[in-house]
N, C-alpha and C. Protein backbone atom coordinates (compact mmCIF):
# COMPACT_ATOMS: atom_id res chain seq x y z
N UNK A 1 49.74 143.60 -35.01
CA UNK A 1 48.85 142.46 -35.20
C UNK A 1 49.67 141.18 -35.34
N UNK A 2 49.28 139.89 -35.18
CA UNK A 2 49.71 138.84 -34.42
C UNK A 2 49.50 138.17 -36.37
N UNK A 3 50.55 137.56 -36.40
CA UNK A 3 50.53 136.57 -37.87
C UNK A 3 50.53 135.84 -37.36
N UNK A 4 49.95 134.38 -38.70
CA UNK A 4 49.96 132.98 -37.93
C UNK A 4 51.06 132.36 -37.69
N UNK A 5 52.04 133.01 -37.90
CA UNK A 5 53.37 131.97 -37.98
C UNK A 5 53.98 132.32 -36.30
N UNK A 6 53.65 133.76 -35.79
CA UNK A 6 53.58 133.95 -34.76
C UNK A 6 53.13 133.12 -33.23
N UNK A 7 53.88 133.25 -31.86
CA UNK A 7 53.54 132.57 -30.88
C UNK A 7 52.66 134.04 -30.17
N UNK A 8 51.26 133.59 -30.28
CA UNK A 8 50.48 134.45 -29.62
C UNK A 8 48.97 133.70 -28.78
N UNK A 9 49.72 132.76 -27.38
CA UNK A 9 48.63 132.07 -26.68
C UNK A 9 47.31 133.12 -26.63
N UNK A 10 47.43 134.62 -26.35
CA UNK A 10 46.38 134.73 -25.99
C UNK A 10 45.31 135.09 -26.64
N UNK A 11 45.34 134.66 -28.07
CA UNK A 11 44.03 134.55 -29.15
C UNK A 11 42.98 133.26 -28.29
N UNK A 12 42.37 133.43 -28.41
CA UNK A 12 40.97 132.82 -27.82
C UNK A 12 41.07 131.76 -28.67
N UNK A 13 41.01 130.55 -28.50
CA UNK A 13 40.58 129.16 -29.09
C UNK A 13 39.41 128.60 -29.56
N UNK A 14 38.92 128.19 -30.85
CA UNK A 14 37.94 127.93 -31.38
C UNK A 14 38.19 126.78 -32.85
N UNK A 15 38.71 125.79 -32.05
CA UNK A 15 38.92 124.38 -32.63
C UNK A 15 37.44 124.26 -34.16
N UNK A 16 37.66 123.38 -35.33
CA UNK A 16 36.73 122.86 -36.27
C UNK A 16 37.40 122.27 -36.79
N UNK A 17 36.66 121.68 -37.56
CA UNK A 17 37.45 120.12 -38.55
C UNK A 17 37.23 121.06 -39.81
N UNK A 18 38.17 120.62 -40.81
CA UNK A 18 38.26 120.57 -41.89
C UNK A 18 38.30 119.44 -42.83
N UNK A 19 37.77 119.60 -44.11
CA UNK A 19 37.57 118.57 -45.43
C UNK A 19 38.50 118.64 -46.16
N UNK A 20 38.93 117.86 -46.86
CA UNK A 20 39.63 117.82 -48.22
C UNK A 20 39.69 116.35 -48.82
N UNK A 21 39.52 116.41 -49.92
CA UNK A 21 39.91 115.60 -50.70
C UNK A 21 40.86 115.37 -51.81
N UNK A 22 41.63 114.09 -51.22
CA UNK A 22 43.17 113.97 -51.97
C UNK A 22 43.44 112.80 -52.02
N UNK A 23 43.37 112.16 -53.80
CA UNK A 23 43.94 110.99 -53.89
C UNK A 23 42.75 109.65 -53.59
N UNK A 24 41.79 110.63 -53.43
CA UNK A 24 40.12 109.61 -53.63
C UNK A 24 39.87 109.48 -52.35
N UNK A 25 40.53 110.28 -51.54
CA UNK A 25 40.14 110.10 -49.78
C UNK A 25 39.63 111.40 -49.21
N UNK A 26 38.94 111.48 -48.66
CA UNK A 26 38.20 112.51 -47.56
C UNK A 26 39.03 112.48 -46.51
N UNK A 27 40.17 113.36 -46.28
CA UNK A 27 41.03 113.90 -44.87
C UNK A 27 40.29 115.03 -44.44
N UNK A 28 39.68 114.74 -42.87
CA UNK A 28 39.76 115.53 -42.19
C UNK A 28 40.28 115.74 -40.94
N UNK A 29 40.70 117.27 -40.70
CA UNK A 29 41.62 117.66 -39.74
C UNK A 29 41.05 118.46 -38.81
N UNK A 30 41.63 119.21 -37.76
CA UNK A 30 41.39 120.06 -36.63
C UNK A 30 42.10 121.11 -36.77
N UNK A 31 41.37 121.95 -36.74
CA UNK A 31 41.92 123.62 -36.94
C UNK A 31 41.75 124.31 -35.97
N UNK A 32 41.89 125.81 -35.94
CA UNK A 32 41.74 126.44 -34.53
C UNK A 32 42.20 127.79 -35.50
N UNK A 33 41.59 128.82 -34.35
CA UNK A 33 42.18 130.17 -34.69
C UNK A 33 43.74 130.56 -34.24
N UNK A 34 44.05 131.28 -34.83
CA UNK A 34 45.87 131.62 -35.25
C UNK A 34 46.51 130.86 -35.46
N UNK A 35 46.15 129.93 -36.29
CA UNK A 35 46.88 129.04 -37.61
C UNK A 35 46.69 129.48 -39.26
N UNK A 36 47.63 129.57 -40.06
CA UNK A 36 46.94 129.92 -41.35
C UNK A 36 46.03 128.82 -41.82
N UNK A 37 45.22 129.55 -42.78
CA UNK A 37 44.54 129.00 -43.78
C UNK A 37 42.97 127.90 -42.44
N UNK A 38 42.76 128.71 -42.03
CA UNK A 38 42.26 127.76 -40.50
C UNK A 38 40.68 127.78 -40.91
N UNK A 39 40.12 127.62 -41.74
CA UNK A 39 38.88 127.78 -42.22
C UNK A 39 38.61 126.56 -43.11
N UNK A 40 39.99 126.79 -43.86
CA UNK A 40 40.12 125.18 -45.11
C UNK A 40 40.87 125.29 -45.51
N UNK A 41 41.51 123.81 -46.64
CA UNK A 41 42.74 123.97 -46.23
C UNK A 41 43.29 125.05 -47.67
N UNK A 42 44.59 125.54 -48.14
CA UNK A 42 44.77 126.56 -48.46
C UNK A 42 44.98 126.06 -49.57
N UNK A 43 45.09 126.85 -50.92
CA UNK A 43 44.91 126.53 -52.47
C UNK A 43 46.66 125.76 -52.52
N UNK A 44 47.22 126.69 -52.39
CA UNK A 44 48.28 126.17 -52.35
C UNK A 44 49.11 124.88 -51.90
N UNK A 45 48.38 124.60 -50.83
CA UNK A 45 48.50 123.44 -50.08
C UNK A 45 47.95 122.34 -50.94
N UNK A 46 46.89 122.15 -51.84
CA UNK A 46 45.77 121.61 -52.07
C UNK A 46 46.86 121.31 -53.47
N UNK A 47 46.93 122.24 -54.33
CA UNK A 47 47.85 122.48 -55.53
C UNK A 47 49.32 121.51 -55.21
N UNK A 48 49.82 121.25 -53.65
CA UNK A 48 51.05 121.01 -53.65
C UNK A 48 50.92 119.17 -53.79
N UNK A 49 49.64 119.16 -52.52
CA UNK A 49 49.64 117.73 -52.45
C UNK A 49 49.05 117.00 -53.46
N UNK A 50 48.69 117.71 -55.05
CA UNK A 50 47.92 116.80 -55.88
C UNK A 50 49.35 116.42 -57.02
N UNK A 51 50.37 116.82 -56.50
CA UNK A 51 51.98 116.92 -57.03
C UNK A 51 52.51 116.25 -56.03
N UNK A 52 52.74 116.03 -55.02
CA UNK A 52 53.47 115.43 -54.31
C UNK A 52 52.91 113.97 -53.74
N UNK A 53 51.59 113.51 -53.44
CA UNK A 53 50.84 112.22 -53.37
C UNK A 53 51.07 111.38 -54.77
N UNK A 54 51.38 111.19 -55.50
CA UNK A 54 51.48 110.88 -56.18
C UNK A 54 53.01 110.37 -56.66
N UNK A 55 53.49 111.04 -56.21
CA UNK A 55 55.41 110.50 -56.20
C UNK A 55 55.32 109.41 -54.99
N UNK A 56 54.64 109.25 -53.98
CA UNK A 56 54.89 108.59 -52.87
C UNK A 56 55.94 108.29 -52.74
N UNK A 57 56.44 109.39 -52.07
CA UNK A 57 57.78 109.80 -51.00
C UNK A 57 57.89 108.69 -49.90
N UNK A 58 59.24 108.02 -49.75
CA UNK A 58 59.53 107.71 -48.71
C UNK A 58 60.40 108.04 -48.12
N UNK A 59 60.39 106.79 -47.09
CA UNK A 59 61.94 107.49 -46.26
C UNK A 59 61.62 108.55 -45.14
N UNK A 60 62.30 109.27 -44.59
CA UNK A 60 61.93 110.17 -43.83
C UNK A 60 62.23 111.79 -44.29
N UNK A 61 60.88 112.17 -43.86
CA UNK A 61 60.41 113.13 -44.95
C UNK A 61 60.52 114.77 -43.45
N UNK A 62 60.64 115.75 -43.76
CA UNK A 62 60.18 116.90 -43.10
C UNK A 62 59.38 117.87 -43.77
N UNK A 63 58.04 118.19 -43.12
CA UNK A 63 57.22 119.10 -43.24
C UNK A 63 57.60 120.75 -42.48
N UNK A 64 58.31 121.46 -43.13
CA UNK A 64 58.93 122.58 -42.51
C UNK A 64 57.94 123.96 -42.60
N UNK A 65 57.62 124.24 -41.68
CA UNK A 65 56.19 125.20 -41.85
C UNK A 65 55.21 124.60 -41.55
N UNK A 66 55.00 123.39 -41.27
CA UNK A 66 53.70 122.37 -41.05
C UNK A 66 52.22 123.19 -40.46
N UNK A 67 52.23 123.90 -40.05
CA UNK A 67 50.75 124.75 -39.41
C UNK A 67 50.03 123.30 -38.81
N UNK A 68 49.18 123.05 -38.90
CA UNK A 68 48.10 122.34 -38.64
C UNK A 68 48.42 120.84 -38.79
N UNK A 69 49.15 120.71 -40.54
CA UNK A 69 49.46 119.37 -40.90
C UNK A 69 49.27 118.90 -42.30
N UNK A 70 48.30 119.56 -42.91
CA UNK A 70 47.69 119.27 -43.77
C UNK A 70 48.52 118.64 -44.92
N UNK A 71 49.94 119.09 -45.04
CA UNK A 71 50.88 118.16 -46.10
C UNK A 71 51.61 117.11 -45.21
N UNK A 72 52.08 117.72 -44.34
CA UNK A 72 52.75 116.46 -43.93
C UNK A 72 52.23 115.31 -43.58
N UNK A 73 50.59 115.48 -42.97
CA UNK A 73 50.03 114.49 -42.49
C UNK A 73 49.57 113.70 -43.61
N UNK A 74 49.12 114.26 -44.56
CA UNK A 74 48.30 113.50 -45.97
C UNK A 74 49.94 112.43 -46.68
N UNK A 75 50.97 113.06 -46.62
CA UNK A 75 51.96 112.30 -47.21
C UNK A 75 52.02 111.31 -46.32
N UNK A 76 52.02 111.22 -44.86
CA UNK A 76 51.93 110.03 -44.04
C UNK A 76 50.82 109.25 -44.41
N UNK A 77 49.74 109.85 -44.75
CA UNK A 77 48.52 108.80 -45.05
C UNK A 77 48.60 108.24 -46.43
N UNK A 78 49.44 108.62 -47.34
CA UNK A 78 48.77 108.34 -48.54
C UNK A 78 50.60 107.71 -48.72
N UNK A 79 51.47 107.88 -48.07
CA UNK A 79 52.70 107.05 -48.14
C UNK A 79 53.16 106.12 -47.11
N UNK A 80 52.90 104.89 -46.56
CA UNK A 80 52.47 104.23 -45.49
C UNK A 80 53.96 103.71 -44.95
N UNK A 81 54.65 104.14 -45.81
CA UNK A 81 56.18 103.61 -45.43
C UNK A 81 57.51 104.64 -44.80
N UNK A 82 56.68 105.72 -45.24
CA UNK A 82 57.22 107.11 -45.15
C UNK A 82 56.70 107.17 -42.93
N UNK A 83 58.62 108.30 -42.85
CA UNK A 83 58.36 108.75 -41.83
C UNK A 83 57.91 110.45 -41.76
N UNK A 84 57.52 110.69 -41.01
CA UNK A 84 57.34 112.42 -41.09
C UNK A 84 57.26 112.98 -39.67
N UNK A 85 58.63 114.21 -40.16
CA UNK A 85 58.87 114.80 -38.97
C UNK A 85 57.75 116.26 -39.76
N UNK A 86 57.13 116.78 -38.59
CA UNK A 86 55.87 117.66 -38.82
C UNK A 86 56.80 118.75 -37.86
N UNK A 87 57.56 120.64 -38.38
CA UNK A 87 57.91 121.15 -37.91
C UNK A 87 57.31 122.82 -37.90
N UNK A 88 57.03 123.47 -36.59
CA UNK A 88 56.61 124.52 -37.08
C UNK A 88 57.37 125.82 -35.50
N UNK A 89 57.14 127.30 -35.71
CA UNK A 89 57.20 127.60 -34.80
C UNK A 89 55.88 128.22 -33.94
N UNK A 90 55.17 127.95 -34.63
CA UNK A 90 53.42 128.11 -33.98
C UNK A 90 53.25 126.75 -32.50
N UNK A 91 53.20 126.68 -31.49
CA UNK A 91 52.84 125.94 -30.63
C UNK A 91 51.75 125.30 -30.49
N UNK A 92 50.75 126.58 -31.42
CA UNK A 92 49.22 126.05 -31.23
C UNK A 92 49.15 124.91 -32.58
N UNK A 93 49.83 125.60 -33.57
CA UNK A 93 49.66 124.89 -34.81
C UNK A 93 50.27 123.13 -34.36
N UNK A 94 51.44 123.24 -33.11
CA UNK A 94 51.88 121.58 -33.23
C UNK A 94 50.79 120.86 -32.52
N UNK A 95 50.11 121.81 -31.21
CA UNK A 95 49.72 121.09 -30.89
C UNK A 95 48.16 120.21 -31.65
N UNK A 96 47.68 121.28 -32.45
CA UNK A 96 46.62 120.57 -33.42
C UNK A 96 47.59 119.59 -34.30
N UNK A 97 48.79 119.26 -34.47
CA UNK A 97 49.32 118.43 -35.84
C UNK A 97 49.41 117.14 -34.54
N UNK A 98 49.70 117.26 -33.35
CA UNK A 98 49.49 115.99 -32.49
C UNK A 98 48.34 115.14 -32.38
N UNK A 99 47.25 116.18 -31.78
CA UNK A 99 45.84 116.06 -32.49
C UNK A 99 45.78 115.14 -33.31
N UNK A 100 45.86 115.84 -34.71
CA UNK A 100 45.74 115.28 -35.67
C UNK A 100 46.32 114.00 -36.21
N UNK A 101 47.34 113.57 -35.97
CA UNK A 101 48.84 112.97 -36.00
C UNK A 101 47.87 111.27 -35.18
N UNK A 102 47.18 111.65 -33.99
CA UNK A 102 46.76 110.86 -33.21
C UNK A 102 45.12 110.55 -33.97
N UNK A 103 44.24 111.24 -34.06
CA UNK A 103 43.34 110.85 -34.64
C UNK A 103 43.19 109.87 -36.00
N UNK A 104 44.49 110.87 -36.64
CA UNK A 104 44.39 109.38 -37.92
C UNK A 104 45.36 108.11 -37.84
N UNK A 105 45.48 108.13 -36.82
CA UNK A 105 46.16 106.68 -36.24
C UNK A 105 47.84 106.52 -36.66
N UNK A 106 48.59 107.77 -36.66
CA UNK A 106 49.49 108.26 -37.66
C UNK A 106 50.76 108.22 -36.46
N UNK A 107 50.72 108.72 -35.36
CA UNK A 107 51.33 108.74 -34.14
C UNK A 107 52.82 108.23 -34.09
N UNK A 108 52.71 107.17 -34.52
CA UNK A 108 53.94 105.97 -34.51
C UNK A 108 55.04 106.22 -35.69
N UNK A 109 54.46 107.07 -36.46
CA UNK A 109 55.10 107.41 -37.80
C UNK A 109 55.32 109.06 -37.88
N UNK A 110 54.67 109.89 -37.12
CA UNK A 110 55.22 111.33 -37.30
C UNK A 110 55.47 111.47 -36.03
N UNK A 111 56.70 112.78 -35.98
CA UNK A 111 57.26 113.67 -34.98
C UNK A 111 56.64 114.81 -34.98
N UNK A 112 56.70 115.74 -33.77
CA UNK A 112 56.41 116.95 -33.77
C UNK A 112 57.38 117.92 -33.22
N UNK A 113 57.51 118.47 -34.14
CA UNK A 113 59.12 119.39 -33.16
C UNK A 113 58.77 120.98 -33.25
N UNK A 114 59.03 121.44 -32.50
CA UNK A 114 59.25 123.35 -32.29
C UNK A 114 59.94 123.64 -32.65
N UNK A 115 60.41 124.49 -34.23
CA UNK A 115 61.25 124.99 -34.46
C UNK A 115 61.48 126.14 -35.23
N UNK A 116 62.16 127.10 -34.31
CA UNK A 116 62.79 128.19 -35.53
C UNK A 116 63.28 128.09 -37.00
N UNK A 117 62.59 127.70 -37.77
CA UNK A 117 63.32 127.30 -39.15
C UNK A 117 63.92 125.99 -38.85
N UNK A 118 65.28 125.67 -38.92
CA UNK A 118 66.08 124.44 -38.69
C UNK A 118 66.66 124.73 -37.55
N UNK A 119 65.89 125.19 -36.19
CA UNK A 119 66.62 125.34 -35.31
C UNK A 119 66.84 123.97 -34.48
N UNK A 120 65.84 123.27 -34.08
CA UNK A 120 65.70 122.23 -33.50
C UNK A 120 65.56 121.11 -34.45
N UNK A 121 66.04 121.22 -35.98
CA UNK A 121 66.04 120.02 -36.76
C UNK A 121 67.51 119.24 -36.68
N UNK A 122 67.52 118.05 -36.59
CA UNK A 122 69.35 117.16 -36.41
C UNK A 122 68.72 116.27 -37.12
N UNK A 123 69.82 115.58 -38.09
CA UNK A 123 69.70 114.90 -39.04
C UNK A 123 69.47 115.31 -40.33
N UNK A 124 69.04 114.36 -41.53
CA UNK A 124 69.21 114.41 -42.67
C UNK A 124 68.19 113.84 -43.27
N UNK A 125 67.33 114.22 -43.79
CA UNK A 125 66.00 113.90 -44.55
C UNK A 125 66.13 113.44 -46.15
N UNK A 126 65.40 112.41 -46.90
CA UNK A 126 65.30 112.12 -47.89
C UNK A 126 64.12 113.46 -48.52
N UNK A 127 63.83 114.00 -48.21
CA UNK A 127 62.74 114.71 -48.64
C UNK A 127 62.24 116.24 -47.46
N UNK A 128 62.24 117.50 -48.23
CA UNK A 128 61.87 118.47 -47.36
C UNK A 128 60.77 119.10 -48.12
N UNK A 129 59.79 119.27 -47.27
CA UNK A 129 58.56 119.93 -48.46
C UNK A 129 58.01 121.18 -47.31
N UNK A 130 58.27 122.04 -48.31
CA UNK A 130 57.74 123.96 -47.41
C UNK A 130 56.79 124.49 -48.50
N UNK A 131 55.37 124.45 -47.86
CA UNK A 131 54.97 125.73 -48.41
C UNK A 131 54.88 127.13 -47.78
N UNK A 132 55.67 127.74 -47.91
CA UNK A 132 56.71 129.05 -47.08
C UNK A 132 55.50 130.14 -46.82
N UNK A 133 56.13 130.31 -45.36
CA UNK A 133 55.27 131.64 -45.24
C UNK A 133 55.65 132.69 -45.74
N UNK A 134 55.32 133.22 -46.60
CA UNK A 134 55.46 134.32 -47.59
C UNK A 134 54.72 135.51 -46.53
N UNK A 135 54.89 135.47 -45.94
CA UNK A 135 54.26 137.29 -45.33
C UNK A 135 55.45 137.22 -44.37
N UNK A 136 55.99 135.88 -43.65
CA UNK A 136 57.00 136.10 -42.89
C UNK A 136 58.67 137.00 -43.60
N UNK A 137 58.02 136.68 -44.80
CA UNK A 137 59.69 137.86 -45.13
C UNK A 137 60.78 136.75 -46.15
N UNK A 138 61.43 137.59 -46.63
CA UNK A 138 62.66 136.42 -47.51
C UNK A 138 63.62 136.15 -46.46
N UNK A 139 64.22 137.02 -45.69
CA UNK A 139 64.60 136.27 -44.65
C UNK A 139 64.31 135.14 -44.24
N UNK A 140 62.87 134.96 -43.69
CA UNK A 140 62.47 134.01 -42.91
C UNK A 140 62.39 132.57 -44.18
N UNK A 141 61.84 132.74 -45.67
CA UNK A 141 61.85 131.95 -46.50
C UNK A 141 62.32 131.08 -47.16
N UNK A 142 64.12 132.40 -47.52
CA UNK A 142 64.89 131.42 -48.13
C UNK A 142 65.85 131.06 -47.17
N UNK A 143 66.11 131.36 -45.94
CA UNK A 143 66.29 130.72 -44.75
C UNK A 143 66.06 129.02 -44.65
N UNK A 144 64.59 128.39 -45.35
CA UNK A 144 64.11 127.68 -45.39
C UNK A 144 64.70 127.12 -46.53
N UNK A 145 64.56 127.75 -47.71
CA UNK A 145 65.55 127.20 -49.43
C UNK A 145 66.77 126.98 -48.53
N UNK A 146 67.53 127.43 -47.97
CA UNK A 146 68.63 127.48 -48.10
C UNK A 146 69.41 125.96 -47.10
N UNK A 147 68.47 126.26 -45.89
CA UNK A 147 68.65 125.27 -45.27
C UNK A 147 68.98 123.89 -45.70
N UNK A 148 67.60 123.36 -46.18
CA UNK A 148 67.26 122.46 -46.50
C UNK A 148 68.80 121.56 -47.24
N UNK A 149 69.53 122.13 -48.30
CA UNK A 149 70.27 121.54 -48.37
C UNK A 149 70.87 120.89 -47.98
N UNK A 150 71.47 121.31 -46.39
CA UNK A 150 71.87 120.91 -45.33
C UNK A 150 72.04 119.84 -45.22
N UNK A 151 70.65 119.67 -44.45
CA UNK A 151 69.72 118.81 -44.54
C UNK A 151 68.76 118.08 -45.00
N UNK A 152 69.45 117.66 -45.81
CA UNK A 152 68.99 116.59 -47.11
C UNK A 152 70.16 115.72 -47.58
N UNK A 153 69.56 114.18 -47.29
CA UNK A 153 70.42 113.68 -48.20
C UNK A 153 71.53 113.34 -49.13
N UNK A 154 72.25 112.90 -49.69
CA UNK A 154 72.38 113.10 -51.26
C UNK A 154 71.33 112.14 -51.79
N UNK A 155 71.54 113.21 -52.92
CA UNK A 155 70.32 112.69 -53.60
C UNK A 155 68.65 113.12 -52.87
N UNK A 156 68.39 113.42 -51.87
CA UNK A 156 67.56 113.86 -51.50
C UNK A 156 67.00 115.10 -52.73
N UNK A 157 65.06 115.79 -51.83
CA UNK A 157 64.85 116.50 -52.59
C UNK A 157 64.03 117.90 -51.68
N UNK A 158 64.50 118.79 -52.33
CA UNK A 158 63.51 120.01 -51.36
C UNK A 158 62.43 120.02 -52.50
N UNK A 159 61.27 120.08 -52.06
CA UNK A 159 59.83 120.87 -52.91
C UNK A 159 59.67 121.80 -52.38
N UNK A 160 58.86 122.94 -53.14
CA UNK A 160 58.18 123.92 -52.49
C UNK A 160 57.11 123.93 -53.71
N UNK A 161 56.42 125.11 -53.04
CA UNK A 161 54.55 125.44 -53.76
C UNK A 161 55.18 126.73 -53.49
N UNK A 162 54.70 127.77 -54.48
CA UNK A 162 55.00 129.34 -54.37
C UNK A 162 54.43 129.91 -55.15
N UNK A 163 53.51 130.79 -55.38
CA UNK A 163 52.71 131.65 -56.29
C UNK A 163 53.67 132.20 -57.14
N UNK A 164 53.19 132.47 -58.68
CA UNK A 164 54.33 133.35 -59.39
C UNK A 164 53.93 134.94 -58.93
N UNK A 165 53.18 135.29 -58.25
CA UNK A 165 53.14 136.86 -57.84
C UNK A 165 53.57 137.11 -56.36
N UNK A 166 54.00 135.95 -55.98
CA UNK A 166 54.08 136.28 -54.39
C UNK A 166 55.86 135.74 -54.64
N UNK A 167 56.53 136.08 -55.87
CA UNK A 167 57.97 135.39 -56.16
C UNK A 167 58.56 134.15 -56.43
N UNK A 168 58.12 133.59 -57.14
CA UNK A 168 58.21 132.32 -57.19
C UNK A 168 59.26 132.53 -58.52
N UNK A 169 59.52 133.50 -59.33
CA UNK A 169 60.53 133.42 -60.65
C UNK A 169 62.01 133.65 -59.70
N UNK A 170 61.82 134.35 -58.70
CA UNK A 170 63.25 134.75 -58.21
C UNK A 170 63.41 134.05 -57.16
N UNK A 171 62.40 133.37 -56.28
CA UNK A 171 62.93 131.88 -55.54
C UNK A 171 63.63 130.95 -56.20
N UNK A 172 62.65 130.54 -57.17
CA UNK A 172 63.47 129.23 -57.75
C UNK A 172 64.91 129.84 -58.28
N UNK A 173 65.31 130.81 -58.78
CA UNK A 173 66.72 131.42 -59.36
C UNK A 173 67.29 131.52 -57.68
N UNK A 174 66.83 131.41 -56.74
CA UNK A 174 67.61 131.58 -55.41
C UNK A 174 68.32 130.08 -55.09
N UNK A 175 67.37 129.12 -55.65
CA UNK A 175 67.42 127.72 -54.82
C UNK A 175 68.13 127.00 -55.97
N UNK A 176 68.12 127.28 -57.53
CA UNK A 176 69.06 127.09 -58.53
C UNK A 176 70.42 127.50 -58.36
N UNK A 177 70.60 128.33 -57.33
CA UNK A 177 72.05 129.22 -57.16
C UNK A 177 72.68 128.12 -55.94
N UNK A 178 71.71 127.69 -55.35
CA UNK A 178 72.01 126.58 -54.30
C UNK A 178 72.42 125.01 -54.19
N UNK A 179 71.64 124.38 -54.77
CA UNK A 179 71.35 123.17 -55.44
C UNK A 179 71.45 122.86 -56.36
N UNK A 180 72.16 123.62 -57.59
CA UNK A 180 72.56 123.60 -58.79
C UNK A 180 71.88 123.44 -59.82
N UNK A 181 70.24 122.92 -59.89
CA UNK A 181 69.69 122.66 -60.40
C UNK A 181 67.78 122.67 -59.64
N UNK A 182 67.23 123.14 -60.35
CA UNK A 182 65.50 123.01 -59.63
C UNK A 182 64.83 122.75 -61.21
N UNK A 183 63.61 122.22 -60.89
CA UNK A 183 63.10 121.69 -61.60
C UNK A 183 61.39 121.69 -61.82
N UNK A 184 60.65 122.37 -62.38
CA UNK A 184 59.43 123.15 -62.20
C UNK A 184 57.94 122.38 -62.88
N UNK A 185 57.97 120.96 -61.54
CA UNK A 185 56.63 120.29 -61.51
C UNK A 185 55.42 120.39 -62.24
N UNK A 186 54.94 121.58 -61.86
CA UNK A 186 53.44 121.73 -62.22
C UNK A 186 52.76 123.17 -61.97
N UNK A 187 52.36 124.01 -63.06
CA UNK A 187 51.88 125.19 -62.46
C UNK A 187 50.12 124.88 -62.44
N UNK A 188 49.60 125.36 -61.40
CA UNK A 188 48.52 125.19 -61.15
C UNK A 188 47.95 126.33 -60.40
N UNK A 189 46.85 127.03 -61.24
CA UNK A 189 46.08 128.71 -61.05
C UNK A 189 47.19 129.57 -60.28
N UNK A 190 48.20 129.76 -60.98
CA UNK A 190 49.34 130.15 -60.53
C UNK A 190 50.27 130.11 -59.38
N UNK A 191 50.03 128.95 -59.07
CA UNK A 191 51.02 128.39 -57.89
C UNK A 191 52.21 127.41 -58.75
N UNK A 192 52.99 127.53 -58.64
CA UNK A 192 54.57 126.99 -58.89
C UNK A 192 55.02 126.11 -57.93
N UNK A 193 54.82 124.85 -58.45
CA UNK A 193 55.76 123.30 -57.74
C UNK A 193 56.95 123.47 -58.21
N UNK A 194 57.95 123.19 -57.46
CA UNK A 194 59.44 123.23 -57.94
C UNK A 194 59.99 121.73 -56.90
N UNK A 195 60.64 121.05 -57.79
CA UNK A 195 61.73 120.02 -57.28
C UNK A 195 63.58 120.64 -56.81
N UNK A 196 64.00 120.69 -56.15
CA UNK A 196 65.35 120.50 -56.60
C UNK A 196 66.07 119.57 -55.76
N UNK A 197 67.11 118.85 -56.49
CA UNK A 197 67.80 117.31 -55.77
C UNK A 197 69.29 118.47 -55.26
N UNK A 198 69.27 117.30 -54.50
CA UNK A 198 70.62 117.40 -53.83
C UNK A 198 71.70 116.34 -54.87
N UNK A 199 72.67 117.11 -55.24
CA UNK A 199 73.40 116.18 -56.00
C UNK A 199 74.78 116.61 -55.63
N UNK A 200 75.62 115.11 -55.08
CA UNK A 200 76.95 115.34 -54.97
C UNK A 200 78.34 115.80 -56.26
N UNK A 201 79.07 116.71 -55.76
CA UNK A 201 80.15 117.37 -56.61
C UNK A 201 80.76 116.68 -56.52
């Protein structure tokens, strides 16, 4: 069976908008079948951006896992100065974040890139925000923790959103082993915000 993080054109297409509200605004988006969370948008997601709208991130930011859009695009809307590269390896998922990207008049300010994890990412971001596909595997996850350092800044920051039952006590001890330091936002109906900076030795 075909996961959403998976490239599988030949699921049948069946586009809908989605609601949310974040930050006193009504965002809605375009969804489709074999994207996660493609019904509405996902708790976690919802949990991340009521923690992360609120810092208004600038600079240029990457959405790593992006599906549809739903964080990366809301930080473009609700941070007007901020750039955002929107990255996923779903094809269907970029092409709804173009979609989307274009409908909210956002175009000029986000990228859309295809990528294996950091395969097709170059450069250096002030900001990386993943809410990780957790069914794809720790491989595929902290692949993503791990990266990011990389690619970030100094002084930059990775976020993530992670359930404490889906591992979120032994992520953050993964990305503490990395970054020397993480830093644990906000728990919300058991989803886990974590900060960690990039700080030069």
């Amino acid at each position: 069976m075909a996961h959403y993080f998976d490239l599988d054109p030949s699921l049948a297409s069946k586009e809908r908008n989605i609601e949310y509200v974040i930050d006193g605004r009504v965002i809605t988006l375009i969804s489709d079948n074999g994207v996660f969370s493609k019904d509405k948008i996902d708790e976690g997601s919802l949990a991340f951006l009521k923690v992360l709208v609120p810092l208004r991130l600038s600079g240029k930011i990457l959405d790593l896992g992006c599906g549809y859009g739903p964080i990366g695009l809301t930080i473009a809307i609700t941070s007007p100065t901020a750039r955002v590269d929107l990255a996923d390896i779903n094809t269907r998922a970029l092409a709804l974040c173009e979609k989307n990207a274009f409908k909210l008049g956002l175009s000029q300010r986000v990228t859309v890139l295809h990528s294996d994890i950091y395969e097709s990412i170059e450069g250096k971001y002030d900001s990386i925000v993943v809410n990780p596909p957790i069914r794809a595997g720790k491989v595929v996850t902290y692949a993503m923790y791990e990266g990011a350092f990389t690619h970030l800044i100094d002084g930059g920051s990775l976020f993530i959103v992670i359930r404490k039952n889906q591992g979120a006590p032994s992520a953050s001890k993964y990305i503490e082993s990395i970054f020397g330091n993480i830093q644990l936002l906000k728990k919300d109906k058991g989803y886990y915000i974590y900060q960690a900076k990039k700080v030069s030795k």
